[in-house]
N, C-alpha and C. Protein backbone atom coordinates (compact mmCIF):
# COMPACT_ATOMS: atom_id res chain seq x y z
N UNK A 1 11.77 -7.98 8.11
CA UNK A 1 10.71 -6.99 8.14
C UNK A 1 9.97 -7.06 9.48
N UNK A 2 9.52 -5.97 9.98
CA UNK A 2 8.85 -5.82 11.01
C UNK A 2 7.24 -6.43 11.01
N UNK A 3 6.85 -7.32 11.51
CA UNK A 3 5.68 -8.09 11.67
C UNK A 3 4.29 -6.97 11.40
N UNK A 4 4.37 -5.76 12.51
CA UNK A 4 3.57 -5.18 13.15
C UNK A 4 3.49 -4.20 11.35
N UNK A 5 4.01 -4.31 10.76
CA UNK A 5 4.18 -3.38 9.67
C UNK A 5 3.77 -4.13 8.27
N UNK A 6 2.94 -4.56 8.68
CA UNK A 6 2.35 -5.94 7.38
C UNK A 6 0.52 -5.76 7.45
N UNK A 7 0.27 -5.60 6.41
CA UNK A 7 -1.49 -5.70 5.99
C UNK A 7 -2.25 -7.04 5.93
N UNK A 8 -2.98 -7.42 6.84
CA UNK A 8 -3.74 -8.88 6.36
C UNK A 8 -3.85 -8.52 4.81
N UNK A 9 -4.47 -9.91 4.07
CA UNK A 9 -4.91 -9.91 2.60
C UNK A 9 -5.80 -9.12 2.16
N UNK A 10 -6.87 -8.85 3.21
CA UNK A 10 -8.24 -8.01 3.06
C UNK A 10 -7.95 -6.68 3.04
N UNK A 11 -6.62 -6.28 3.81
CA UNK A 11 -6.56 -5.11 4.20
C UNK A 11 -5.47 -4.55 2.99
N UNK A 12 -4.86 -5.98 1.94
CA UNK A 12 -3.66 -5.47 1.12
C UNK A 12 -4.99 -5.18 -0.33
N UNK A 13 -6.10 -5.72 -0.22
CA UNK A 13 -6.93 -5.94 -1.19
C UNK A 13 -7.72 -4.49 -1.47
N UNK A 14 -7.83 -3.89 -0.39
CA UNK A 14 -8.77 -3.02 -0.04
C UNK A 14 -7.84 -1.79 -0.02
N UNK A 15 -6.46 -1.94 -0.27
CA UNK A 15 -5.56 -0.85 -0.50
C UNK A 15 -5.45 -0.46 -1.92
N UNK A 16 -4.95 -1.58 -2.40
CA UNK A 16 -5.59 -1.68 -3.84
C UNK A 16 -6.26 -1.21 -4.89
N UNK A 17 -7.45 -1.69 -3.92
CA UNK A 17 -8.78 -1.08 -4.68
C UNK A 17 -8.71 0.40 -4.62
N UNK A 18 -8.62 1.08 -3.93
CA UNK A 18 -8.53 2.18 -3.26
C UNK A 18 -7.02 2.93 -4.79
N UNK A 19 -6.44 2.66 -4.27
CA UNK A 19 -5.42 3.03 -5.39
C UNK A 19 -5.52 2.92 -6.80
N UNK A 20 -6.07 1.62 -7.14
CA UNK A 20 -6.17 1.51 -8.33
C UNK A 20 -7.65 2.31 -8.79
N UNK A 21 -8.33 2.76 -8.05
CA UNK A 21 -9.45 3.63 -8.25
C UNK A 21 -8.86 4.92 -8.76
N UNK A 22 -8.34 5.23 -7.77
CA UNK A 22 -7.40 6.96 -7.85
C UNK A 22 -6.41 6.72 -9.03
N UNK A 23 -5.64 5.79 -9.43
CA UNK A 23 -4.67 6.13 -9.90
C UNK A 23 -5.87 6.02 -11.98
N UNK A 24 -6.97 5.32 -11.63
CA UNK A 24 -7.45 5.60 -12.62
C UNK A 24 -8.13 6.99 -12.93
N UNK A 25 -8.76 7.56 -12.21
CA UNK A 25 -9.02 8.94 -11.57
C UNK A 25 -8.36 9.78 -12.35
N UNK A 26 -7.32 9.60 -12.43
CA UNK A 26 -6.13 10.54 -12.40
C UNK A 26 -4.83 10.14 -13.82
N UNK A 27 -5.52 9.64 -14.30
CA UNK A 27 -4.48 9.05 -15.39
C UNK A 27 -3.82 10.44 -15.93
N UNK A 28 -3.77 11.71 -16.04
CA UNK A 28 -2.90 12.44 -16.08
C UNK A 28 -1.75 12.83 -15.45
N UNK A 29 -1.18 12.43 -14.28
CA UNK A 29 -0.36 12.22 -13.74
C UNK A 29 0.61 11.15 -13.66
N UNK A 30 0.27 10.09 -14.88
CA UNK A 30 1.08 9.10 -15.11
C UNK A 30 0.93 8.34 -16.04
N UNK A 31 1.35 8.96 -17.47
CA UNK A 31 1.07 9.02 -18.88
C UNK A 31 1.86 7.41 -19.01
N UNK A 32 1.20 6.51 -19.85
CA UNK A 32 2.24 5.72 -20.29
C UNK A 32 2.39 4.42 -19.40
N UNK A 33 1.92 4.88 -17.64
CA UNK A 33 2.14 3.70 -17.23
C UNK A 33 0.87 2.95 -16.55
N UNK A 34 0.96 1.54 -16.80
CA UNK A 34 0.05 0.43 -16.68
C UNK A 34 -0.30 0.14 -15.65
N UNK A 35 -1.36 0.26 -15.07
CA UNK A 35 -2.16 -0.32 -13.33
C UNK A 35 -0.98 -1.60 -13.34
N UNK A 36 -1.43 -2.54 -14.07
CA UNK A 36 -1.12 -4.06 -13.80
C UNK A 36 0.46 -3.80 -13.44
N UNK A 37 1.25 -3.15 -13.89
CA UNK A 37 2.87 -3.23 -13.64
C UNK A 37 2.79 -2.66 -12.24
N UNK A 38 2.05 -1.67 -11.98
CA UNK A 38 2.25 -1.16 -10.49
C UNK A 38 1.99 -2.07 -9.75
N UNK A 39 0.36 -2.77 -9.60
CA UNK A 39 -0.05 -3.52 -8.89
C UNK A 39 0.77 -4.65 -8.66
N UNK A 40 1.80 -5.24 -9.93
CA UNK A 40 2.21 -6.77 -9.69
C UNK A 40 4.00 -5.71 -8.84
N UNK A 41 4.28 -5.06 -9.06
CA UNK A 41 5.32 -4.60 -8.17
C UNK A 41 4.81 -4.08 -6.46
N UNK A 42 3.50 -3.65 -6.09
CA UNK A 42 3.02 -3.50 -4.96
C UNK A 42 2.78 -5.22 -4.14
N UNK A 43 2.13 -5.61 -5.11
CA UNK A 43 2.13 -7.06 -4.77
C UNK A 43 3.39 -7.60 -3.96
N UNK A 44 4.30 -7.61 -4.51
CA UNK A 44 5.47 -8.34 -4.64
C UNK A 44 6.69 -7.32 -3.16
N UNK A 45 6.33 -6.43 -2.67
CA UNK A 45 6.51 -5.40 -1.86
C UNK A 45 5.48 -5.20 -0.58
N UNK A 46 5.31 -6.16 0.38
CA UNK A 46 4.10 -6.06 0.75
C UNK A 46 4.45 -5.13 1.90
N UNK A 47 6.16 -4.26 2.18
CA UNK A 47 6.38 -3.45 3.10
C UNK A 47 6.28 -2.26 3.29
N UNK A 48 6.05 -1.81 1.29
CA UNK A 48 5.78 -0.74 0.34
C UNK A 48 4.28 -0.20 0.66
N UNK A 49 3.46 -1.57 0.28
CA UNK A 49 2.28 -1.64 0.82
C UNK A 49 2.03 -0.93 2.01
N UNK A 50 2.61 -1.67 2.94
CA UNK A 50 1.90 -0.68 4.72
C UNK A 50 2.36 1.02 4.52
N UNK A 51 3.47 1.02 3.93
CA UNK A 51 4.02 2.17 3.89
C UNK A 51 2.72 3.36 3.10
N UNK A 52 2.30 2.52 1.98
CA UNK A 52 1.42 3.20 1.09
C UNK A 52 0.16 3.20 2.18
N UNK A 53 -0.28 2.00 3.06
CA UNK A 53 -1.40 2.41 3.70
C UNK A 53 -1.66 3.51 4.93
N UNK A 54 -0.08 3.73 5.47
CA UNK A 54 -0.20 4.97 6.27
C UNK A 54 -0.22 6.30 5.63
N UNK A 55 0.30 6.77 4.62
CA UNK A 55 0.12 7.20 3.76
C UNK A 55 -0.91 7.50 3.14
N UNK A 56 -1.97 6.91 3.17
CA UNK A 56 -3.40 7.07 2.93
C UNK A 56 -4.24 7.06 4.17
N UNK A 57 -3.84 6.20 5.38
CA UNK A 57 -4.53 6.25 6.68
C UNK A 57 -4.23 7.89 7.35
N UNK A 58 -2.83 8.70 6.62
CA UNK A 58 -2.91 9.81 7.32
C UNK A 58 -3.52 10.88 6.50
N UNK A 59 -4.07 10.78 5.54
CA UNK A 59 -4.62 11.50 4.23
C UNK A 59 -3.95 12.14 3.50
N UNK A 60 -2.53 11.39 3.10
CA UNK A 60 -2.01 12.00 1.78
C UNK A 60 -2.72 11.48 0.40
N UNK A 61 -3.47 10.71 0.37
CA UNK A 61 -4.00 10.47 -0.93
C UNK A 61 -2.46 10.17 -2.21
N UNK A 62 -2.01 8.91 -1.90
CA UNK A 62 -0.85 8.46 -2.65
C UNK A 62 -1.49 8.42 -3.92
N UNK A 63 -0.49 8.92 -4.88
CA UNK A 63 -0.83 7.77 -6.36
C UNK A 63 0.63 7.80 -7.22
N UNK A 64 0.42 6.93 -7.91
CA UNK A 64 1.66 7.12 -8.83
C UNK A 64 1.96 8.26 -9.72
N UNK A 65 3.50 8.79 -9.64
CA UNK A 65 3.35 10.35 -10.06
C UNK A 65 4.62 10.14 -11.31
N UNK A 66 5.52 8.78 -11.52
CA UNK A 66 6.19 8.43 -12.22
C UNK A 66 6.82 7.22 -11.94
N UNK A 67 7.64 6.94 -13.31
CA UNK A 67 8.67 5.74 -13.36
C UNK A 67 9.51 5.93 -13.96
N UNK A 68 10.81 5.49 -13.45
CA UNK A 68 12.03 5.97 -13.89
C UNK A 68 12.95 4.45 -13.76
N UNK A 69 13.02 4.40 -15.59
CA UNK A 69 13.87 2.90 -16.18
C UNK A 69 15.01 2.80 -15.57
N UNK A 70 15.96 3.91 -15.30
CA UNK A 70 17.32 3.84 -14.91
C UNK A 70 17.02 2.74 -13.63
N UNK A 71 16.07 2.71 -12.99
CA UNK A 71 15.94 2.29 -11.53
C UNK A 71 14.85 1.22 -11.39
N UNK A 72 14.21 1.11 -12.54
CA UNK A 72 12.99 0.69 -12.42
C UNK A 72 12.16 0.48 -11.26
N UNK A 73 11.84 1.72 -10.82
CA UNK A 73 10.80 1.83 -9.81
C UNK A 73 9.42 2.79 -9.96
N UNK A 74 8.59 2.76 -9.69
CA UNK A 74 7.44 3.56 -9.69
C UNK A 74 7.93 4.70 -8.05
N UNK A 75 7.25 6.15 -8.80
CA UNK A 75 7.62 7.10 -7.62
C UNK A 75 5.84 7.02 -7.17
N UNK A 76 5.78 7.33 -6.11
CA UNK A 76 4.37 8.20 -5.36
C UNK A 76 4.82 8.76 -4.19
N UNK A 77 3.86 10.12 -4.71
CA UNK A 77 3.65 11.37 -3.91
C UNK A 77 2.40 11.32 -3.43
N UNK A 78 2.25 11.69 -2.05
CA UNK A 78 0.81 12.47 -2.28
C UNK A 78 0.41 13.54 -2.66
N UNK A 79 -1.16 13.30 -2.86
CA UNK A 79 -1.43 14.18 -3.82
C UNK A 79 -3.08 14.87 -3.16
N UNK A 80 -3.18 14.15 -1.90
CA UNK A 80 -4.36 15.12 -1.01
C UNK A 80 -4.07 16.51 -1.95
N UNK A 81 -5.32 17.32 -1.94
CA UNK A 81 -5.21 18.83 -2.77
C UNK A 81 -4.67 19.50 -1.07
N UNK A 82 -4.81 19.18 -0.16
CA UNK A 82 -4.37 19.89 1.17
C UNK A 82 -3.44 18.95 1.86
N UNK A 83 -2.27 19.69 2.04
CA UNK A 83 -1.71 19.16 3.23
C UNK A 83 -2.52 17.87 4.30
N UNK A 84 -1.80 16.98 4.40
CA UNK A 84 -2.36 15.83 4.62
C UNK A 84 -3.14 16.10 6.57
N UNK A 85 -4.18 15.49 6.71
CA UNK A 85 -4.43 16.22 7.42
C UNK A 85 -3.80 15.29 9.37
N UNK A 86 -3.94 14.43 8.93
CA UNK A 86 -3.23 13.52 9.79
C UNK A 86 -1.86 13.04 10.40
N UNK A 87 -1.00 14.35 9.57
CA UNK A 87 0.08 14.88 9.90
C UNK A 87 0.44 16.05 10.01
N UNK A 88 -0.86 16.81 10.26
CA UNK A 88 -0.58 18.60 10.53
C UNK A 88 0.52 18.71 11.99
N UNK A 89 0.25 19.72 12.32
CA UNK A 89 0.98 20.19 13.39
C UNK A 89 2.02 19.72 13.60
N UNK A 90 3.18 19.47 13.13
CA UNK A 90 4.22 18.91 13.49
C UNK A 90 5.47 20.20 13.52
N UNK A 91 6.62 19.45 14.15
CA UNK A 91 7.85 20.94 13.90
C UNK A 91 8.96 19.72 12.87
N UNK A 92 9.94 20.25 12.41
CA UNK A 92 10.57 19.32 11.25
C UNK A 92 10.87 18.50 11.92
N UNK A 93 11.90 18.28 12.44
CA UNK A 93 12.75 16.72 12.93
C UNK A 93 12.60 16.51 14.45
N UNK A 94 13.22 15.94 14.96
CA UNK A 94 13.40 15.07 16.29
C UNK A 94 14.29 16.45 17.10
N UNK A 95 15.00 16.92 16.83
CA UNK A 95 16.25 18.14 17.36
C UNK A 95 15.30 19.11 17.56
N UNK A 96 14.36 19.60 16.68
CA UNK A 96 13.31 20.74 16.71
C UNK A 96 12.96 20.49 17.51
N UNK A 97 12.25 18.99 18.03
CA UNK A 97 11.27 18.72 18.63
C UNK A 97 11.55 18.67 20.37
N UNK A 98 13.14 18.38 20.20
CA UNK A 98 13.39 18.28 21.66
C UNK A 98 14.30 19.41 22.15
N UNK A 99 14.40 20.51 21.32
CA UNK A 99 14.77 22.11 21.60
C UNK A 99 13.61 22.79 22.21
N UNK A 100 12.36 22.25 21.60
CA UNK A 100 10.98 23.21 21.86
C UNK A 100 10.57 23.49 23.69
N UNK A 101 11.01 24.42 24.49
CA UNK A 101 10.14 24.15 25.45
C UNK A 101 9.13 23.88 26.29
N UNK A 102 8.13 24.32 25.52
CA UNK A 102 6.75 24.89 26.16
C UNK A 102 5.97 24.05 24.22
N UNK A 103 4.22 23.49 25.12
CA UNK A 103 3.48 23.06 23.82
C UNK A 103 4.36 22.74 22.84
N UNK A 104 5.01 21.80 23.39
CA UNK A 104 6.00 20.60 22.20
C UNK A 104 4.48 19.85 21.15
N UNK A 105 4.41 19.52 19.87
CA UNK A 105 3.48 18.57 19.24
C UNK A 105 4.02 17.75 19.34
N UNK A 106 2.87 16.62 19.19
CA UNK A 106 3.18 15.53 19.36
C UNK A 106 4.64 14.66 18.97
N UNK A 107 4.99 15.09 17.33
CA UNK A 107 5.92 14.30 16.60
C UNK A 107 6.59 15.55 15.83
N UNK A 108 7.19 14.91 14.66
CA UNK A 108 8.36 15.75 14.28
C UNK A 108 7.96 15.46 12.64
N UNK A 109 8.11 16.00 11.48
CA UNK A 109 7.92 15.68 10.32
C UNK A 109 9.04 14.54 9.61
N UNK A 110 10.12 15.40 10.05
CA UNK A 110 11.21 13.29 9.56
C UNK A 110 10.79 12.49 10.28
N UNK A 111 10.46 12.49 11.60
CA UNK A 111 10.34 11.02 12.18
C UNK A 111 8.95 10.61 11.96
N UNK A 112 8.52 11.28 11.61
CA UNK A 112 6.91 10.47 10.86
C UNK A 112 7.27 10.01 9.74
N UNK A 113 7.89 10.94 9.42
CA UNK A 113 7.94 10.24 7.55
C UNK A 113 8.73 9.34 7.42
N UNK A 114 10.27 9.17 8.75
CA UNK A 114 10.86 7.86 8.82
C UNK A 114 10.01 6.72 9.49
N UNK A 115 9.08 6.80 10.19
CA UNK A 115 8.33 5.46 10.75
C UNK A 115 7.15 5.08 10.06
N UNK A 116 6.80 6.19 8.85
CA UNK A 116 6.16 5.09 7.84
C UNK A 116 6.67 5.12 6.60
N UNK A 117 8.69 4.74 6.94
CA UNK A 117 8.69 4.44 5.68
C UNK A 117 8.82 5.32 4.39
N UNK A 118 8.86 6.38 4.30
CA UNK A 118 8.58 7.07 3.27
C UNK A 118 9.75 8.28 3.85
N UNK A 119 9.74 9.21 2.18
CA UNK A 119 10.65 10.36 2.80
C UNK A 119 10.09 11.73 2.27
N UNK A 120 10.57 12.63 2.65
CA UNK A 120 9.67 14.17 2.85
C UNK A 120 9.41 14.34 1.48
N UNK A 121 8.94 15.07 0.48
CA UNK A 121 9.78 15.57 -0.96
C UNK A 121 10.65 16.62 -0.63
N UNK A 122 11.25 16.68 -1.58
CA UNK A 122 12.31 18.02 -1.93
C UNK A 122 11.62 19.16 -2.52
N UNK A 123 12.19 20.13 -2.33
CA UNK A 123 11.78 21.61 -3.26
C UNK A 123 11.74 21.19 -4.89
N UNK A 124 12.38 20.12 -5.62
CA UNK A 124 12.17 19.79 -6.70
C UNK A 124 10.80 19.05 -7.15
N UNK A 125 10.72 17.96 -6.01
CA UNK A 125 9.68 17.39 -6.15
C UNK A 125 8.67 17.79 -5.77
N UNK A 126 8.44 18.82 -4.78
CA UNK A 126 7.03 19.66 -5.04
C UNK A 126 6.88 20.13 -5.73
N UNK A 127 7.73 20.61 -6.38
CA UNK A 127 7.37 21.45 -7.45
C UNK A 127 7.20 20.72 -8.80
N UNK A 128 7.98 19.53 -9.03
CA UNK A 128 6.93 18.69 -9.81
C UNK A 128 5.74 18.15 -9.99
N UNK A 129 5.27 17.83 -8.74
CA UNK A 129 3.84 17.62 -7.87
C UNK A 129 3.06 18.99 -8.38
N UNK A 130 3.41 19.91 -8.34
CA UNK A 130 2.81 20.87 -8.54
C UNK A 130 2.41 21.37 -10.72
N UNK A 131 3.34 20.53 -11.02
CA UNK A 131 3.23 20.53 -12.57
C UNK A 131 1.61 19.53 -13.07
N UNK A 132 1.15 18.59 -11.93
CA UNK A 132 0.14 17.92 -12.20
C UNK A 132 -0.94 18.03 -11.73
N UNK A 133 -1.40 19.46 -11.12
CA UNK A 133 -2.30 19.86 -10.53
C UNK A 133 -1.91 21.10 -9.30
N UNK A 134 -2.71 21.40 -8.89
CA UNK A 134 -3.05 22.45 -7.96
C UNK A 134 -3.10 21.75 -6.38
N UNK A 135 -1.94 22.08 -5.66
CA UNK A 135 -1.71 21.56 -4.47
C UNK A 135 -1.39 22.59 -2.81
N UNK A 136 -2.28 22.54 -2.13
CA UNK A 136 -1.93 23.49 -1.01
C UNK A 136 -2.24 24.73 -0.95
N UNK A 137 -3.66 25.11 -1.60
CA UNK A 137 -3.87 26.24 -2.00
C UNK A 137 -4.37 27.04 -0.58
N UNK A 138 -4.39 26.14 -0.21
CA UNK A 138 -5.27 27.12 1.80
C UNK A 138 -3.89 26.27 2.82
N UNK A 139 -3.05 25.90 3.17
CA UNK A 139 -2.28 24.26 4.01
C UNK A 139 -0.88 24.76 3.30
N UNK A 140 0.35 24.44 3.95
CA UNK A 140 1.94 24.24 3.22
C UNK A 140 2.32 22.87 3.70
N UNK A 141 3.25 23.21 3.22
CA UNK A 141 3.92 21.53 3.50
C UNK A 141 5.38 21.31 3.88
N UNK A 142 6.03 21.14 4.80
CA UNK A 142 7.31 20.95 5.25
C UNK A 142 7.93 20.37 3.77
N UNK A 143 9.05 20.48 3.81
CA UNK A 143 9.80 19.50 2.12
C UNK A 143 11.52 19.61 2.92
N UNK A 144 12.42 18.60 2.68
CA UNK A 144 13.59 18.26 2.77
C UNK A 144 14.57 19.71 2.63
N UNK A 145 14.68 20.03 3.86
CA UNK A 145 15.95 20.95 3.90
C UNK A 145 17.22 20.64 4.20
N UNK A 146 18.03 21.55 3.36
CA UNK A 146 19.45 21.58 3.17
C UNK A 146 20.08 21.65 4.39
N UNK A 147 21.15 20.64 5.30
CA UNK A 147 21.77 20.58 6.39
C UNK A 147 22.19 22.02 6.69
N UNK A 148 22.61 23.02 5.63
CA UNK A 148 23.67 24.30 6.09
C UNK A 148 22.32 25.13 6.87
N UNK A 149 21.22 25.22 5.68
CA UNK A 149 19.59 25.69 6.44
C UNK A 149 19.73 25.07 8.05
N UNK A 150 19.36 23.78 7.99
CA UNK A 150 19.36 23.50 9.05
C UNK A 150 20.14 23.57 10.64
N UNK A 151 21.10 23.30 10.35
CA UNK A 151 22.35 23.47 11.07
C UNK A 151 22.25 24.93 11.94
N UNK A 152 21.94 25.82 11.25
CA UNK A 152 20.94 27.39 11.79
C UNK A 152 20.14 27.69 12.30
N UNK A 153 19.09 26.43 12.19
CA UNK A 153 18.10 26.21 13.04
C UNK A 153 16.24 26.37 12.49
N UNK A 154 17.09 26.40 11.11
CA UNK A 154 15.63 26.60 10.03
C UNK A 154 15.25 25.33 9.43
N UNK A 155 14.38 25.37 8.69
CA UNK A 155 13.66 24.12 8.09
C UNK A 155 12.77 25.02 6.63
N UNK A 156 12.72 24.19 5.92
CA UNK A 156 12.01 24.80 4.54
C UNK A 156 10.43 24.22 5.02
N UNK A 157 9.75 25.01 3.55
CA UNK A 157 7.98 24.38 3.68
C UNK A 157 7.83 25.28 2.42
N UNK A 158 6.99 25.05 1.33
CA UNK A 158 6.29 25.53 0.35
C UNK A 158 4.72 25.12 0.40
N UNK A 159 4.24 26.34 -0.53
CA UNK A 159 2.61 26.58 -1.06
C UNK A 159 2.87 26.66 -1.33
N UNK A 160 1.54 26.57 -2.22
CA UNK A 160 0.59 27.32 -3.57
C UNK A 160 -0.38 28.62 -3.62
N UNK A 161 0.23 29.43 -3.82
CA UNK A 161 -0.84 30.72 -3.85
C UNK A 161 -0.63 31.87 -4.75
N UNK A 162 -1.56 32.29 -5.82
CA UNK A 162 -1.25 33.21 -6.46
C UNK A 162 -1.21 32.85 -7.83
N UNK A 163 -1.24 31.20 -7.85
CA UNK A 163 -0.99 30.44 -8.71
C UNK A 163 0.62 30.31 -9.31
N UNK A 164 1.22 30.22 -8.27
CA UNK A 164 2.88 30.25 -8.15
C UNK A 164 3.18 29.68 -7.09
N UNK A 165 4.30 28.82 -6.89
CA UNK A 165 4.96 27.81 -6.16
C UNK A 165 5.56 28.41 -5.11
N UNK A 166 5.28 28.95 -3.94
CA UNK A 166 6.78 29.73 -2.90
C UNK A 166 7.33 28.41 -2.13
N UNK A 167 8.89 28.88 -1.69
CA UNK A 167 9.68 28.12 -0.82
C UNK A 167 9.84 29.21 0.19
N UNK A 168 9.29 28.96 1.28
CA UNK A 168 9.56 29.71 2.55
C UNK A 168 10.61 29.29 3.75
N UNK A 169 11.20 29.81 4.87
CA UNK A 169 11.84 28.87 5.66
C UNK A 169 11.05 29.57 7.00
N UNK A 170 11.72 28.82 7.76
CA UNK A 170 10.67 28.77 9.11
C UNK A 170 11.43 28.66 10.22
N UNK A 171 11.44 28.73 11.60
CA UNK A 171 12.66 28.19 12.81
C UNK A 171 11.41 26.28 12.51
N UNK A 172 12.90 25.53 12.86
CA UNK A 172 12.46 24.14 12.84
C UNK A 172 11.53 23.98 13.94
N UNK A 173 11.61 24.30 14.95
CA UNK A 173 10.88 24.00 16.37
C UNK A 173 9.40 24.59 16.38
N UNK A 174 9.11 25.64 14.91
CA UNK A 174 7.40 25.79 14.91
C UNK A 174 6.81 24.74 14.05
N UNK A 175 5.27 24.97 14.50
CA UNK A 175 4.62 24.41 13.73
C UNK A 175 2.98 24.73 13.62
N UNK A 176 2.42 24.34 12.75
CA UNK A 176 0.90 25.37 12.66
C UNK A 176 0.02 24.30 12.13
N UNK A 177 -1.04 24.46 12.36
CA UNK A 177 -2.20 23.72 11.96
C UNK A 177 -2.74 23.76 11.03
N UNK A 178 -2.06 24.13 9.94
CA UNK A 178 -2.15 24.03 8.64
C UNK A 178 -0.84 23.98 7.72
N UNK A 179 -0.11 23.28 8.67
CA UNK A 179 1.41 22.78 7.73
C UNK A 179 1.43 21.66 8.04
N UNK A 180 2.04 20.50 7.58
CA UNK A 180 2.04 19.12 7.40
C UNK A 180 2.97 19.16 6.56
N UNK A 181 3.64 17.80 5.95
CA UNK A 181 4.35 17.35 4.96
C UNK A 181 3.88 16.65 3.64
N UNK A 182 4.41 16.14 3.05
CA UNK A 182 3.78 15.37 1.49
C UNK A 182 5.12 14.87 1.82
N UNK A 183 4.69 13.09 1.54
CA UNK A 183 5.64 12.38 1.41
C UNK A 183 6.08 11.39 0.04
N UNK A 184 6.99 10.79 -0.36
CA UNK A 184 7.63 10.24 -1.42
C UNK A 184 7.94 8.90 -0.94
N UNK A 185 7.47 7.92 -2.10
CA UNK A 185 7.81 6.16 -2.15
C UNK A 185 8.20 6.12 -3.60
N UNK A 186 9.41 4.84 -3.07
CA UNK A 186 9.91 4.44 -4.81
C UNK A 186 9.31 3.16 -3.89
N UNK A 187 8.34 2.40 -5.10
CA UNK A 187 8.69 1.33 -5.04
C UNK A 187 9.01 0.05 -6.34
């Protein structure tokens, strides 16, 4: 594991707290399952951890959104009500990013979501995200597009508006100040 990618104790304590606040908050989004099982599996994951703290340092507001026995892992999404705001402006991947000529942003939405660790959701999983509340009602959110999409030179992103779920596509190389991603952890 990478050194630089590790939480002092204070800082794994204070993640914690923070989570286990929200995830009480919110006990509708995760019927059935127990703080203590998450916490002693976050515990025990302390790489999960940093992952979960950028994740919250960029304002997705993580919490647990399920668990699935086949695998036994806990899923989290974020669940910011807006597009996270500390990963706006981005264009999808690394290829977008170095096609763009002119006012390139900073980063790319996979390679953020690969350097902390985490991965985009899918059009499924927003839209499950979206079964537990009201998400992106003003903000969209980049989500995992299909290589053939891509390969063309597009990239997906869904809202919420109307009180209905859209999947839109986009050229990969834009990006707007009110699109960002929502990202996904098994841990």
């Amino acid at each position: 594991m990478n050194y630089k990618n590790q939480l002092s104790p204070a800082q794994q304590e204070e993640l914690l707290h923070t989570l286990q606040t929200r995830f009480e908050k919110n006990m509708a989004r995760h019927k059935g399952i127990e703080w203590s099982s998450v916490q002693a599996r976050l515990e025990a994951n302390p790489e999960k951890l940093w992952s979960l703290s950028e994740m919250e340092r960029t304002g997705g507001e993580p919490d647990v959104v399920g668990y699935d026995a086949g695998t036994d892992k806990y899923t989290f999404y974020d669940c910011a009500a807006e597009s996270p705001k500390g990963r706006r402006s981005l264009c999808y991947d690394h290829q977008a990013l170095e096609e763009r000529k002119e006012h390139k942003p900073e980063n790319s939405a996979v390679e953020m979501a690969t350097d902390m660790g985490i991965q985009l959701l899918t059009e499924a999983q927003y839209r499950e995200l979206q079964q537990l509340g009201k998400f992106d009602l003003k903000t969209s959110s980049w989500v995992q597009t299909p290589s053939e999409i891509r390969k063309l030179g597009g990239a997906l992103f869904c809202d919420r508006r109307y009180d209905t779920v859209f999947l839109y596509h986009n050229g990969a190389q834009s990006y707007y100040a009110a699109r960002a991603f929502r990202g996904a952890l098994k841990v």
